[in-house]
PDB file of N, CA and C in Angstrom:
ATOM      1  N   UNK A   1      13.313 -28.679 -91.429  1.00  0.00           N
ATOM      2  CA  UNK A   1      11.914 -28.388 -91.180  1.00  0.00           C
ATOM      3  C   UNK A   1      11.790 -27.723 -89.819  1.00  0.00           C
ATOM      4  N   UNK A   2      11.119 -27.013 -89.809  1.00  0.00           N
ATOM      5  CA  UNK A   2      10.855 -26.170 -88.608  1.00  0.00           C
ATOM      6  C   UNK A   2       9.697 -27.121 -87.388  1.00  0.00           C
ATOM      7  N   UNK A   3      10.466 -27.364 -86.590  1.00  0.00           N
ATOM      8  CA  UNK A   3       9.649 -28.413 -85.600  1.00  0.00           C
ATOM      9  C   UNK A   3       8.443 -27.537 -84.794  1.00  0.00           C
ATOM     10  N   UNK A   4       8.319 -26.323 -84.299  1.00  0.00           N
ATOM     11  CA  UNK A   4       6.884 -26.107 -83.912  1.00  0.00           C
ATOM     12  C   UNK A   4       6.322 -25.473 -85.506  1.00  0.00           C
ATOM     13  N   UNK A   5       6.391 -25.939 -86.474  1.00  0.00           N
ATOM     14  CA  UNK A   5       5.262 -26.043 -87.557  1.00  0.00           C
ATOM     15  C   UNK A   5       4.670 -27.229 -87.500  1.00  0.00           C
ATOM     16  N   UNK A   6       5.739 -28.151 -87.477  1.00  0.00           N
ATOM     17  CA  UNK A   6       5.520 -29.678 -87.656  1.00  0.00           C
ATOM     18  C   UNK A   6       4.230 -30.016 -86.294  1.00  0.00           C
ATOM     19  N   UNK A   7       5.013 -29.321 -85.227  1.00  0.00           N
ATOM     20  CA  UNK A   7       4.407 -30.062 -84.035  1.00  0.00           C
ATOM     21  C   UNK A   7       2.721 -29.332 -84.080  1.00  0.00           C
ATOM     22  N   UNK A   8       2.272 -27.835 -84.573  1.00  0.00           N
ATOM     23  CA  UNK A   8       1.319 -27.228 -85.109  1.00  0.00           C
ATOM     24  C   UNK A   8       0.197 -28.205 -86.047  1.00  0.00           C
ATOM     25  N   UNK A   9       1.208 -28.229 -86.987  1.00  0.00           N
ATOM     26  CA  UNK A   9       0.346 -29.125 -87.798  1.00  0.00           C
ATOM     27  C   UNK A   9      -0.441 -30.850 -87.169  1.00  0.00           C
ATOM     28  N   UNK A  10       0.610 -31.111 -86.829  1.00  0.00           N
ATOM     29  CA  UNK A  10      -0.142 -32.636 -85.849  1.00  0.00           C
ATOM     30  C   UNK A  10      -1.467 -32.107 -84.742  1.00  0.00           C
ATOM     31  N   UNK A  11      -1.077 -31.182 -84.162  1.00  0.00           N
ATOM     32  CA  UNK A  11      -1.898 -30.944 -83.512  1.00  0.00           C
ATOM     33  C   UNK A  11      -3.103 -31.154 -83.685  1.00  0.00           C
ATOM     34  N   UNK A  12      -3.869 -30.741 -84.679  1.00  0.00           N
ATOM     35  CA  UNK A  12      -5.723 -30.940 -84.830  1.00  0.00           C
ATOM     36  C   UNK A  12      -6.212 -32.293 -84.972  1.00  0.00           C
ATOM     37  N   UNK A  13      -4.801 -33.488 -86.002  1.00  0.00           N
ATOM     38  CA  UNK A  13      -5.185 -34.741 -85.640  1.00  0.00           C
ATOM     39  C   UNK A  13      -5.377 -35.391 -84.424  1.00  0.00           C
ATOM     40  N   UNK A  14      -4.949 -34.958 -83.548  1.00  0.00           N
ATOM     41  CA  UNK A  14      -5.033 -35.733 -82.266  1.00  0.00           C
ATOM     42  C   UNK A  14      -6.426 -35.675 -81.493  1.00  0.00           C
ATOM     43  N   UNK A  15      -6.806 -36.583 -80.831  1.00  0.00           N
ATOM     44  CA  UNK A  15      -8.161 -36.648 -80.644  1.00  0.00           C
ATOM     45  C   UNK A  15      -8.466 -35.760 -79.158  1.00  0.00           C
ATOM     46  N   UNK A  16      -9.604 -35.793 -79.159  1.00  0.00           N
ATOM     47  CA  UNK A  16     -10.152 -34.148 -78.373  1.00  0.00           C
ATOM     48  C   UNK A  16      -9.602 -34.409 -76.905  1.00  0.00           C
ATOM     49  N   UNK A  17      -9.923 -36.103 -76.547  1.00  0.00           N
ATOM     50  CA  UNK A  17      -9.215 -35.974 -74.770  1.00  0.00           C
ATOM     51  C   UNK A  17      -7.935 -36.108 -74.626  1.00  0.00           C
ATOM     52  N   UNK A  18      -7.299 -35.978 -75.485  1.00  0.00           N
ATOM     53  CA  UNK A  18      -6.078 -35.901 -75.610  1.00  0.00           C
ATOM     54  C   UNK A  18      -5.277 -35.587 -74.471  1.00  0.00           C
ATOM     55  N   UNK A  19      -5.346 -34.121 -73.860  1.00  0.00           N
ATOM     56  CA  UNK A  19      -4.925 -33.855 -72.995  1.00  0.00           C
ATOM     57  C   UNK A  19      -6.158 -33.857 -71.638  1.00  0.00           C
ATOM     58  N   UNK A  20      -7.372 -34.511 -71.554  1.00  0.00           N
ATOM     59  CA  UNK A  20      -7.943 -34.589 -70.499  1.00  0.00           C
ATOM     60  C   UNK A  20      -7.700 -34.964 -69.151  1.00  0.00           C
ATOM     61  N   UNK A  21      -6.673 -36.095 -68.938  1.00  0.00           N
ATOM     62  CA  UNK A  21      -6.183 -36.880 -68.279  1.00  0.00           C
ATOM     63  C   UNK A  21      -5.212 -35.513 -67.200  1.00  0.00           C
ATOM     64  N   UNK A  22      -4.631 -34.064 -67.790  1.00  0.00           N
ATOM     65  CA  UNK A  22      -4.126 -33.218 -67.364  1.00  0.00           C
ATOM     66  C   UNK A  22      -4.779 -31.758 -67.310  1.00  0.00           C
ATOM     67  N   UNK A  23      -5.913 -32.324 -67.275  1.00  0.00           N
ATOM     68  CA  UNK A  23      -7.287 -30.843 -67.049  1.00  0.00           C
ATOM     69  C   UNK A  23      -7.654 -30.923 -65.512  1.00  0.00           C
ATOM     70  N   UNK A  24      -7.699 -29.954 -65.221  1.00  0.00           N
ATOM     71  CA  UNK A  24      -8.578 -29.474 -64.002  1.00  0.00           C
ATOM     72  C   UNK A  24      -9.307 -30.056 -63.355  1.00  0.00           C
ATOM     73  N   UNK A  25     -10.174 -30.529 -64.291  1.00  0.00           N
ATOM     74  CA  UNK A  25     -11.801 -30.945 -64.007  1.00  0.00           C
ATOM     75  C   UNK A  25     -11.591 -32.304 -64.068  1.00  0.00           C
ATOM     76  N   UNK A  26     -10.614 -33.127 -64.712  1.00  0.00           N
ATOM     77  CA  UNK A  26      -9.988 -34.942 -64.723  1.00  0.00           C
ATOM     78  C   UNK A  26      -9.665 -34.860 -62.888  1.00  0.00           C
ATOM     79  N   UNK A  27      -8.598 -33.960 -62.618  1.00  0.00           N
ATOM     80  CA  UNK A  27      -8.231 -34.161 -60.970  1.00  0.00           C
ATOM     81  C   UNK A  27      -9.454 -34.147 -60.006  1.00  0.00           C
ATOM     82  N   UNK A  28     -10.355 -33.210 -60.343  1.00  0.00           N
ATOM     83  CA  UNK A  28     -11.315 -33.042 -59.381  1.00  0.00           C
ATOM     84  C   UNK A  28     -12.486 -34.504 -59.560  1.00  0.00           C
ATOM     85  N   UNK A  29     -12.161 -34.787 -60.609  1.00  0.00           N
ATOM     86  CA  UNK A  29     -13.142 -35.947 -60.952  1.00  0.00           C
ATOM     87  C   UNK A  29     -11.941 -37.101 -60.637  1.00  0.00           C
ATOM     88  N   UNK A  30     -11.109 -37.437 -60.631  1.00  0.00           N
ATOM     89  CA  UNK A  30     -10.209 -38.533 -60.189  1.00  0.00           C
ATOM     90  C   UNK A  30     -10.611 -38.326 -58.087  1.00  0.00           C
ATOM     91  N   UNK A  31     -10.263 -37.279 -57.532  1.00  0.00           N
ATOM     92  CA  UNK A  31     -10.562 -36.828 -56.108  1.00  0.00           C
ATOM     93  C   UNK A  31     -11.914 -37.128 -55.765  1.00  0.00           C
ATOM     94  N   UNK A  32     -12.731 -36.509 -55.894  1.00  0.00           N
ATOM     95  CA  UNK A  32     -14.272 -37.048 -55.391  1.00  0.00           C
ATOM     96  C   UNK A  32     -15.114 -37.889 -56.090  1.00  0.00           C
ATOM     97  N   UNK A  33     -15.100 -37.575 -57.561  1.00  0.00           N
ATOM     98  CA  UNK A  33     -16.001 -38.306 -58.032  1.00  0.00           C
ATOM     99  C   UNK A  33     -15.773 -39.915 -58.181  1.00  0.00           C
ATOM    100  N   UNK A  34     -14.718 -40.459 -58.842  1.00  0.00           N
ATOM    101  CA  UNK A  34     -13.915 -41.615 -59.871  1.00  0.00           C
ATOM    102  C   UNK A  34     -14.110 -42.803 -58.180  1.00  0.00           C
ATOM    103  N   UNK A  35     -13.841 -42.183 -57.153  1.00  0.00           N
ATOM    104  CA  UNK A  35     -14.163 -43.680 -56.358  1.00  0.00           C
ATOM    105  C   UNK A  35     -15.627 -44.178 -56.581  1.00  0.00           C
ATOM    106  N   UNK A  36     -16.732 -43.772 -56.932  1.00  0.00           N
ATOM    107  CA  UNK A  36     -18.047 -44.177 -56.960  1.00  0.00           C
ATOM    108  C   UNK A  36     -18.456 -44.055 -58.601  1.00  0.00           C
ATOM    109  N   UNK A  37     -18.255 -43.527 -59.069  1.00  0.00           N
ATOM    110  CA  UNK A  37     -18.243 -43.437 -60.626  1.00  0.00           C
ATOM    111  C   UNK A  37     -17.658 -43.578 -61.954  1.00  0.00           C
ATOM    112  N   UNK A  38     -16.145 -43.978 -61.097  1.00  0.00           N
ATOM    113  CA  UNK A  38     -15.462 -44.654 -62.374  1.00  0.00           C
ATOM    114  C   UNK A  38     -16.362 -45.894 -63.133  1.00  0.00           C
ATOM    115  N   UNK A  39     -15.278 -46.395 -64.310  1.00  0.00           N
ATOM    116  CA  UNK A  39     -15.881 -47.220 -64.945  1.00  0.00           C
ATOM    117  C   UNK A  39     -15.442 -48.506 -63.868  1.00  0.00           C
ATOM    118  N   UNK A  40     -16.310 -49.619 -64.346  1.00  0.00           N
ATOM    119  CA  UNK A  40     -15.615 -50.829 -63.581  1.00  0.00           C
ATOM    120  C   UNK A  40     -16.094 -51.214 -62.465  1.00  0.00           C
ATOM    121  N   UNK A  41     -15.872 -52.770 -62.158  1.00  0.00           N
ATOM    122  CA  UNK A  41     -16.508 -53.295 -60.410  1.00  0.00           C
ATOM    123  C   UNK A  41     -16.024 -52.409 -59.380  1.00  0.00           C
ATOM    124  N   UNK A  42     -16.527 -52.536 -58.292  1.00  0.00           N
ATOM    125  CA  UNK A  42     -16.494 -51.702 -57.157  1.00  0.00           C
ATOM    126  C   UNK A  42     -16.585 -50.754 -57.155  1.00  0.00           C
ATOM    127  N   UNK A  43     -17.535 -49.545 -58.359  1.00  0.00           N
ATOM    128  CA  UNK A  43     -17.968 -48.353 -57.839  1.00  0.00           C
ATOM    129  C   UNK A  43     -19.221 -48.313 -58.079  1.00  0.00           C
ATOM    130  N   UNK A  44     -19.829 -47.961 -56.743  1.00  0.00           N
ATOM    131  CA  UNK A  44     -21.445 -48.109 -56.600  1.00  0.00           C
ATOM    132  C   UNK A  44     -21.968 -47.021 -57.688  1.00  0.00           C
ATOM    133  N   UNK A  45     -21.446 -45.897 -57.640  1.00  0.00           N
ATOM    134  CA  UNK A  45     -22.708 -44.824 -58.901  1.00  0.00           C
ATOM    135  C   UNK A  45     -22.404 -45.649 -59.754  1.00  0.00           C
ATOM    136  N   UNK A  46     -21.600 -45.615 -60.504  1.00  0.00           N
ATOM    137  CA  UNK A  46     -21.523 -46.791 -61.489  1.00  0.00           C
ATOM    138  C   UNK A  46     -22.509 -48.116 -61.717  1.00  0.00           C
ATOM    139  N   UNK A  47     -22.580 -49.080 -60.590  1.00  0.00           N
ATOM    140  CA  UNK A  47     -23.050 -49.982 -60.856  1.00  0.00           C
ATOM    141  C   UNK A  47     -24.366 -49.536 -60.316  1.00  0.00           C
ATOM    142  N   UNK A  48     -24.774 -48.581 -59.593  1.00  0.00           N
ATOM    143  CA  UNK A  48     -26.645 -47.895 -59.887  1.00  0.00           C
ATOM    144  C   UNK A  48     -26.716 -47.255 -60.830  1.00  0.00           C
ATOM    145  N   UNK A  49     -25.999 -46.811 -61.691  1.00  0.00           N
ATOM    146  CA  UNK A  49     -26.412 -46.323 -62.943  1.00  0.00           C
ATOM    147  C   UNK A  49     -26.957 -47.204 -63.685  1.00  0.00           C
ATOM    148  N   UNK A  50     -26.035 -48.191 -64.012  1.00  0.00           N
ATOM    149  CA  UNK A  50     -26.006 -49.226 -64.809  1.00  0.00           C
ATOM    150  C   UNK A  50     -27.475 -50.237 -64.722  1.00  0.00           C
ATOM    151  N   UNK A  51     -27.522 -50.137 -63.740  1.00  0.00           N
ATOM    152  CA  UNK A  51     -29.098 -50.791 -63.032  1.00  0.00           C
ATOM    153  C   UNK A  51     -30.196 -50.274 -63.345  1.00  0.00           C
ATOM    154  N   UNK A  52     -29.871 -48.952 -63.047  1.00  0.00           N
ATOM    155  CA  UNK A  52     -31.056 -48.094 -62.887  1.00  0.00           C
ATOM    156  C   UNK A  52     -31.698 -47.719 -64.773  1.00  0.00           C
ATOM    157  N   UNK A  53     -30.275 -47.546 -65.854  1.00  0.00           N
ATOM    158  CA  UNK A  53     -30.319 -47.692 -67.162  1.00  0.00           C
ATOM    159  C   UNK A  53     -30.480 -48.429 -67.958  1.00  0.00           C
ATOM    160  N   UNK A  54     -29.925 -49.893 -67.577  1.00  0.00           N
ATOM    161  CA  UNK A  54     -30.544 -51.247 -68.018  1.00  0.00           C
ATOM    162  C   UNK A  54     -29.685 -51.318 -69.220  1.00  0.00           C
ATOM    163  N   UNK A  55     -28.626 -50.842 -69.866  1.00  0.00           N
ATOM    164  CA  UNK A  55     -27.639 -50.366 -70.790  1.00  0.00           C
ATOM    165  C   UNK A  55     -28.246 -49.510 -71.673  1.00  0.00           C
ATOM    166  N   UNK A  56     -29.179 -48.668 -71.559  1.00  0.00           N
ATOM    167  CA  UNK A  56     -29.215 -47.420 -72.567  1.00  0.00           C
ATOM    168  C   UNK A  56     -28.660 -46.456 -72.117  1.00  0.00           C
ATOM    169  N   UNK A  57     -27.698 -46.260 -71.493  1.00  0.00           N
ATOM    170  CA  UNK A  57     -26.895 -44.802 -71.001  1.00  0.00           C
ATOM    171  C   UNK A  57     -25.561 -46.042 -70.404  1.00  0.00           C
ATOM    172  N   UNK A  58     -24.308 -45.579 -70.554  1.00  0.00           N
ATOM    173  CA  UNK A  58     -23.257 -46.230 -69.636  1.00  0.00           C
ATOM    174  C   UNK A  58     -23.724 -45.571 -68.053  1.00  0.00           C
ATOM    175  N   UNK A  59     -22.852 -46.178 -67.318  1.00  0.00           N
ATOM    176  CA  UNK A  59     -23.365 -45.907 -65.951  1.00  0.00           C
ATOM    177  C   UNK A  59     -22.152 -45.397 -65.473  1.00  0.00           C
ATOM    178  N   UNK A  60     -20.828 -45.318 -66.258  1.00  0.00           N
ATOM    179  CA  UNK A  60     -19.556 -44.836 -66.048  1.00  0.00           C
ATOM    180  C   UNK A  60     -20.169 -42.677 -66.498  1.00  0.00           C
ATOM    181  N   UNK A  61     -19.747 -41.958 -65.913  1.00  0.00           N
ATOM    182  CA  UNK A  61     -19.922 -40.807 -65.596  1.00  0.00           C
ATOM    183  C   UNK A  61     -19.077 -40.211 -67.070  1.00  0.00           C
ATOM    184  N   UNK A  62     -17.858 -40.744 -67.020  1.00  0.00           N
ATOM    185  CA  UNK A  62     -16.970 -39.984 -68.553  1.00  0.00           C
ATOM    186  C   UNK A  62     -17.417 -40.636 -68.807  1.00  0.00           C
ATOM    187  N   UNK A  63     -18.287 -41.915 -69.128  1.00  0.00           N
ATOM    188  CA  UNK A  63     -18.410 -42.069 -71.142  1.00  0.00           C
ATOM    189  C   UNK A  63     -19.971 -41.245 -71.509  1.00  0.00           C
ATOM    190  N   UNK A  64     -20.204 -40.668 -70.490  1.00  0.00           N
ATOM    191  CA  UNK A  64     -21.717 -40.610 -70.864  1.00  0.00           C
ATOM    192  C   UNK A  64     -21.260 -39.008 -72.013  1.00  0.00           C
ATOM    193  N   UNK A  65     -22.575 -38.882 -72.731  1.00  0.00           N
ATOM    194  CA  UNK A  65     -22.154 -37.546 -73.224  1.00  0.00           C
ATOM    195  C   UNK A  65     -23.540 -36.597 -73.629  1.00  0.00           C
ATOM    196  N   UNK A  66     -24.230 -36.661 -72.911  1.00  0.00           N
ATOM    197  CA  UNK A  66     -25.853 -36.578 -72.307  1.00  0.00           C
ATOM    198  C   UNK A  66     -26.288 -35.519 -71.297  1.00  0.00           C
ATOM    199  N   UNK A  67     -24.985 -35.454 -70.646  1.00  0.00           N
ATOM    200  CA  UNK A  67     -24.791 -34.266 -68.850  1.00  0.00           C
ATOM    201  C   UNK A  67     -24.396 -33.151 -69.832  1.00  0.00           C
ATOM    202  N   UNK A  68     -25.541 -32.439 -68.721  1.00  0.00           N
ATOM    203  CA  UNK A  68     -25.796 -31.520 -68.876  1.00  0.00           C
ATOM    204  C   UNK A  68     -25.109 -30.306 -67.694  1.00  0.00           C
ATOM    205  N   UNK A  69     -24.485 -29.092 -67.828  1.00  0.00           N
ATOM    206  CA  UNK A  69     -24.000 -28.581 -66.744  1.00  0.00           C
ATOM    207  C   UNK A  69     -24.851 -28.025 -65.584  1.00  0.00           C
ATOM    208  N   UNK A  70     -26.272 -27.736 -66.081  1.00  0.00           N
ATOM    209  CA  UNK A  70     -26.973 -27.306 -64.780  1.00  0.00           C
ATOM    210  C   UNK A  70     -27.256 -28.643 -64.051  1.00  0.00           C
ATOM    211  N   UNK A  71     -27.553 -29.698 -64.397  1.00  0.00           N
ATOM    212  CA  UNK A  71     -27.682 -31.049 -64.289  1.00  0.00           C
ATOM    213  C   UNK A  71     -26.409 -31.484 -63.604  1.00  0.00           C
ATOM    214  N   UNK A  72     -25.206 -31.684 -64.024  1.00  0.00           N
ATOM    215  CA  UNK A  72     -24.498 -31.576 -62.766  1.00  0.00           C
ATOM    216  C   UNK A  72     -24.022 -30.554 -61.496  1.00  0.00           C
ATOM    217  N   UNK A  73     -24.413 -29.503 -61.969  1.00  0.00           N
ATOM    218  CA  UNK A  73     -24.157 -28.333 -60.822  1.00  0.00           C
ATOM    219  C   UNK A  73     -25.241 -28.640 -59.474  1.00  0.00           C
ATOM    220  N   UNK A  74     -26.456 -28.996 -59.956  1.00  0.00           N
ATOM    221  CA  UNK A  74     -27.263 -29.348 -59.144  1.00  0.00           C
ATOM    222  C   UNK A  74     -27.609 -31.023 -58.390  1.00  0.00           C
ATOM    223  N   UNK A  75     -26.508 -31.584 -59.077  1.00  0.00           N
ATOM    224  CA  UNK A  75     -26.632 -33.306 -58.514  1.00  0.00           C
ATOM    225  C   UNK A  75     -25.237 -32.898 -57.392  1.00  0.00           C
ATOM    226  N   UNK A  76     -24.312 -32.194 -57.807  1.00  0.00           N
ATOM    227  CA  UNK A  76     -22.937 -32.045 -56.842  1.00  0.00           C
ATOM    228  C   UNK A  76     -23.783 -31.211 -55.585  1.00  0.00           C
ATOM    229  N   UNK A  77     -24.536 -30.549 -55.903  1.00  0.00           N
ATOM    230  CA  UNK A  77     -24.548 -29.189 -54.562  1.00  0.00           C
ATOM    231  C   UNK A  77     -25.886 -29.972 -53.740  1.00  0.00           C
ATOM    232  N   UNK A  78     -26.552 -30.960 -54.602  1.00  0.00           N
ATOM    233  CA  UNK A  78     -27.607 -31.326 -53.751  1.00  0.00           C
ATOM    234  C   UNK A  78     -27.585 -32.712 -53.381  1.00  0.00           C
ATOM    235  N   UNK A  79     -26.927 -33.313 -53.840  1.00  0.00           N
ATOM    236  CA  UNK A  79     -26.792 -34.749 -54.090  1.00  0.00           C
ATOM    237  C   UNK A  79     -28.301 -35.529 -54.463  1.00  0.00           C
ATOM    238  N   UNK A  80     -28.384 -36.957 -54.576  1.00  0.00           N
ATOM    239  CA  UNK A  80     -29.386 -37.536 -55.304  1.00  0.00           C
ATOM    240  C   UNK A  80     -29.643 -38.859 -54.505  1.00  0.00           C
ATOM    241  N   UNK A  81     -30.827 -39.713 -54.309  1.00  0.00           N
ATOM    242  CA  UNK A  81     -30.424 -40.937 -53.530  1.00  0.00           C
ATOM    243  C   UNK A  81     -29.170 -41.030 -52.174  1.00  0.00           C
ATOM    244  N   UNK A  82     -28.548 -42.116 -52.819  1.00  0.00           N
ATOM    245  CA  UNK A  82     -27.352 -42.073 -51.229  1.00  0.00           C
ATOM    246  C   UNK A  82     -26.169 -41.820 -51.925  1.00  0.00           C
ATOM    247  N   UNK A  83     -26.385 -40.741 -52.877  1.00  0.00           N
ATOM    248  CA  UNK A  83     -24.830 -39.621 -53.163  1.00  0.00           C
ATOM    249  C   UNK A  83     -25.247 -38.516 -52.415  1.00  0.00           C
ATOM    250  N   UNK A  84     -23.949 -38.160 -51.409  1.00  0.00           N
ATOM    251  CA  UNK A  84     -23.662 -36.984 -50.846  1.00  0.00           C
ATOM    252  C   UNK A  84     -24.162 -35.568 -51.318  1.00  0.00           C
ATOM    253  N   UNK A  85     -24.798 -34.639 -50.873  1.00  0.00           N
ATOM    254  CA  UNK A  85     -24.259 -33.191 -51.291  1.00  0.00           C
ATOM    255  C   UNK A  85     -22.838 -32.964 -51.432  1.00  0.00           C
ATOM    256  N   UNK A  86     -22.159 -32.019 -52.199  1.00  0.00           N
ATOM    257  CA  UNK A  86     -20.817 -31.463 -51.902  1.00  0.00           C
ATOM    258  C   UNK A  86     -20.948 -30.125 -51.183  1.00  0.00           C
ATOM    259  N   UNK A  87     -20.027 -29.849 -50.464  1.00  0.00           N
ATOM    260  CA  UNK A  87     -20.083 -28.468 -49.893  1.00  0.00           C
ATOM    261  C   UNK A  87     -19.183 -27.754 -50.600  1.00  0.00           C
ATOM    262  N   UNK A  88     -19.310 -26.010 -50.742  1.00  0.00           N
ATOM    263  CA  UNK A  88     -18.473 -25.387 -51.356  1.00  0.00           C
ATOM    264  C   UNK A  88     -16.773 -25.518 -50.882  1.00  0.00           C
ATOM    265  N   UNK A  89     -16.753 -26.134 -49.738  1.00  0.00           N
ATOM    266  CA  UNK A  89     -15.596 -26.072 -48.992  1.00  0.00           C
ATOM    267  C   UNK A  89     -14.706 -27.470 -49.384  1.00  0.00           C
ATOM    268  N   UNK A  90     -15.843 -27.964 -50.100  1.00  0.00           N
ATOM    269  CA  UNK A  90     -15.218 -29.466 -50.345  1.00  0.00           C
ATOM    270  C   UNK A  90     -14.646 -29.590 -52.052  1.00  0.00           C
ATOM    271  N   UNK A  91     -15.667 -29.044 -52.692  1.00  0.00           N
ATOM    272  CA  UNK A  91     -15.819 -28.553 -54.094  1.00  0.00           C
ATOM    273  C   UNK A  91     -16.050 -27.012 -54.285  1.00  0.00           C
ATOM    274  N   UNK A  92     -15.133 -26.231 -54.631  1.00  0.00           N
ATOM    275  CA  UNK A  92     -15.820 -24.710 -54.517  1.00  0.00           C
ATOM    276  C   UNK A  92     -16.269 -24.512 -55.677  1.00  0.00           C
ATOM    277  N   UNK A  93     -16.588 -23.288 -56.714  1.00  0.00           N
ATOM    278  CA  UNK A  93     -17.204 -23.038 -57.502  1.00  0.00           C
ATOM    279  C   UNK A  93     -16.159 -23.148 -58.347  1.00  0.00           C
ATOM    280  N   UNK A  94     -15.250 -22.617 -58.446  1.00  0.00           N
ATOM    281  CA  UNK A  94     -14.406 -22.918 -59.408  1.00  0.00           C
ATOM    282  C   UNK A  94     -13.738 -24.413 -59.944  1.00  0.00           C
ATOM    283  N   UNK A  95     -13.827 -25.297 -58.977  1.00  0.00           N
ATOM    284  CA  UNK A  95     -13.266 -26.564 -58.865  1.00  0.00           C
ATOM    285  C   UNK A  95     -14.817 -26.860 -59.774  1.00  0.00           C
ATOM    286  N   UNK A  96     -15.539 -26.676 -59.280  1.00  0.00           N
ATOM    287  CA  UNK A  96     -17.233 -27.491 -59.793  1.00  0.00           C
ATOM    288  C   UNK A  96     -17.077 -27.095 -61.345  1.00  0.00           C
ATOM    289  N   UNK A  97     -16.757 -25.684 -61.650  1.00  0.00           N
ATOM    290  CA  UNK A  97     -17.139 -25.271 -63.444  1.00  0.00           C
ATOM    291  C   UNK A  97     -15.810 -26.349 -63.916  1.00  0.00           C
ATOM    292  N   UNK A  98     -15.105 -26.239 -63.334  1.00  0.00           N
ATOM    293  CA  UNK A  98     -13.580 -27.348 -63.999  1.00  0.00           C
ATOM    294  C   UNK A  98     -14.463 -29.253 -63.852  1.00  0.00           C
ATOM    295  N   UNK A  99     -15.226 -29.089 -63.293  1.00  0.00           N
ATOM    296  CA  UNK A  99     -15.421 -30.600 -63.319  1.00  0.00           C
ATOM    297  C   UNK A  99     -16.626 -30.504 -64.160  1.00  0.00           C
ATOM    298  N   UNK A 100     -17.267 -29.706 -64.487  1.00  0.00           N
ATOM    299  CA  UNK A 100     -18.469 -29.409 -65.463  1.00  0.00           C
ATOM    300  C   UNK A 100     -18.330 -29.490 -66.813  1.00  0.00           C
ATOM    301  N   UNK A 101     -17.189 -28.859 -67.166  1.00  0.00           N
ATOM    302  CA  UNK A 101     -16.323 -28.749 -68.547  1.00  0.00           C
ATOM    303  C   UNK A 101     -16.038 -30.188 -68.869  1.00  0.00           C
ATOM    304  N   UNK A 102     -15.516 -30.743 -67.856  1.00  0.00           N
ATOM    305  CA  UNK A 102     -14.919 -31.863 -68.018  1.00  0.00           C
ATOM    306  C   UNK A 102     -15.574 -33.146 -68.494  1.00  0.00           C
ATOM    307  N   UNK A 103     -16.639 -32.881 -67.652  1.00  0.00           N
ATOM    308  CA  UNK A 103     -17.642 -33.970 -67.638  1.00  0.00           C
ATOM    309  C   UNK A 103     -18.184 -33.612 -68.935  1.00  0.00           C
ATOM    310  N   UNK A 104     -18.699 -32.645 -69.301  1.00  0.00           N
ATOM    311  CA  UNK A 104     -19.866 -32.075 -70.448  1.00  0.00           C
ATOM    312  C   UNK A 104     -18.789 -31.640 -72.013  1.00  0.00           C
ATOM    313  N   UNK A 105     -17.384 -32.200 -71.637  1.00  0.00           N
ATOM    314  CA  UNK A 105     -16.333 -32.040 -73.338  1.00  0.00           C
ATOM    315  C   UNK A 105     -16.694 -32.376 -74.791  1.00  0.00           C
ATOM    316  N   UNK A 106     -17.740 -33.561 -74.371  1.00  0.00           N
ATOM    317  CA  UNK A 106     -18.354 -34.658 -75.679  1.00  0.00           C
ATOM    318  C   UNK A 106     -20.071 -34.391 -75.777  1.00  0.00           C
ATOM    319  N   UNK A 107     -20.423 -33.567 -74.701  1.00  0.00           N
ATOM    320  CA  UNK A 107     -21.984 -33.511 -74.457  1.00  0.00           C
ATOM    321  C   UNK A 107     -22.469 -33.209 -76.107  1.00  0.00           C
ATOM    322  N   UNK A 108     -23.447 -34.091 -76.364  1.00  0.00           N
ATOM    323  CA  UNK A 108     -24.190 -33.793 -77.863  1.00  0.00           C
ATOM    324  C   UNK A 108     -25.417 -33.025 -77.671  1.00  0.00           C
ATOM    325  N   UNK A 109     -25.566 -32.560 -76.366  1.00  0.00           N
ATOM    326  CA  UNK A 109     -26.812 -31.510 -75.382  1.00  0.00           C
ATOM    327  C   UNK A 109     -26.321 -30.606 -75.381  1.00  0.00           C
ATOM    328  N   UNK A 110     -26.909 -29.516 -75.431  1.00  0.00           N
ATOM    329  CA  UNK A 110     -26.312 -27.794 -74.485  1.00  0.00           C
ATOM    330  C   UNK A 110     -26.919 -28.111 -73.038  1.00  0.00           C
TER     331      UNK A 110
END
C-alpha cells in the first residue's frame, strides 16, 4: 500500500485542532494571552469572564466560539477594564491576524 495515500486518506478524519497546538496564533496566544486567559484557577480574564457570564459563555478564551475578529483586533489594540492595550511592538499585525485565526477556528459568527 502506498503510505502517503494511506496517510491522505486519514487525514480529513482527524479533528480540526489537530494541529493547533503548532499554529502561529496557539504561540502568540500561549506568550501573551494563556497567563490571564487560559482555562483554569489562577487566570484572572478567565475567572472575570466567568463572573461576569455567570456560565453562559466559558470564560476560557479557546473554548469560546462566539469571537469575533474585529472584536478581538480591537480588545488587543485597546484593551478593556484592567486588560492592557497591546502595542504593535509587542503584538504586530501579523502576529495579531495569527492570533485572530486562531482564536476565531470554531467561530459559529463571521
Amino acid at each position: 500500500m502506498n503510505h502517503r495515500l494511506f496517510v491522505l486518506v486519514l487525514l480529513p478524519v482527524l479533528p480540526t485542532g489537530a494541529f493547533a497546538a503548532d499554529s502561529p496564533g496557539h504561540k502568540i496566544f500561549d506568550k501573551w494571552c494563556a497567563p490571564c486567559h487560559a482555562p483554569g484557577p489562577g487566570h484572572p480574564g478567565t475567572q472575570a469572564l466567568d463572573t461576569l457570564y455567570h456560565g453562559t459563555k466559558p470564560g476560557a478564551l479557546e473554548q469560546r466560539n462566539d469571537l469575533t475578529a474585529p472584536f478581538i483586533r480591537t480588545i488587543v489594540r485597546q484593551g478593556v477594564y484592567s486588560m492592557p492595550f497591546f502595542r504593535k511592538t509587542e503584538i504586530d499585525d501579523a502576529d495579531l491576524a495569527s492570533l485572530v485565526a486562531y482564536l476565531t477556528r470554531s467561530a459559529t459568527t463571521p
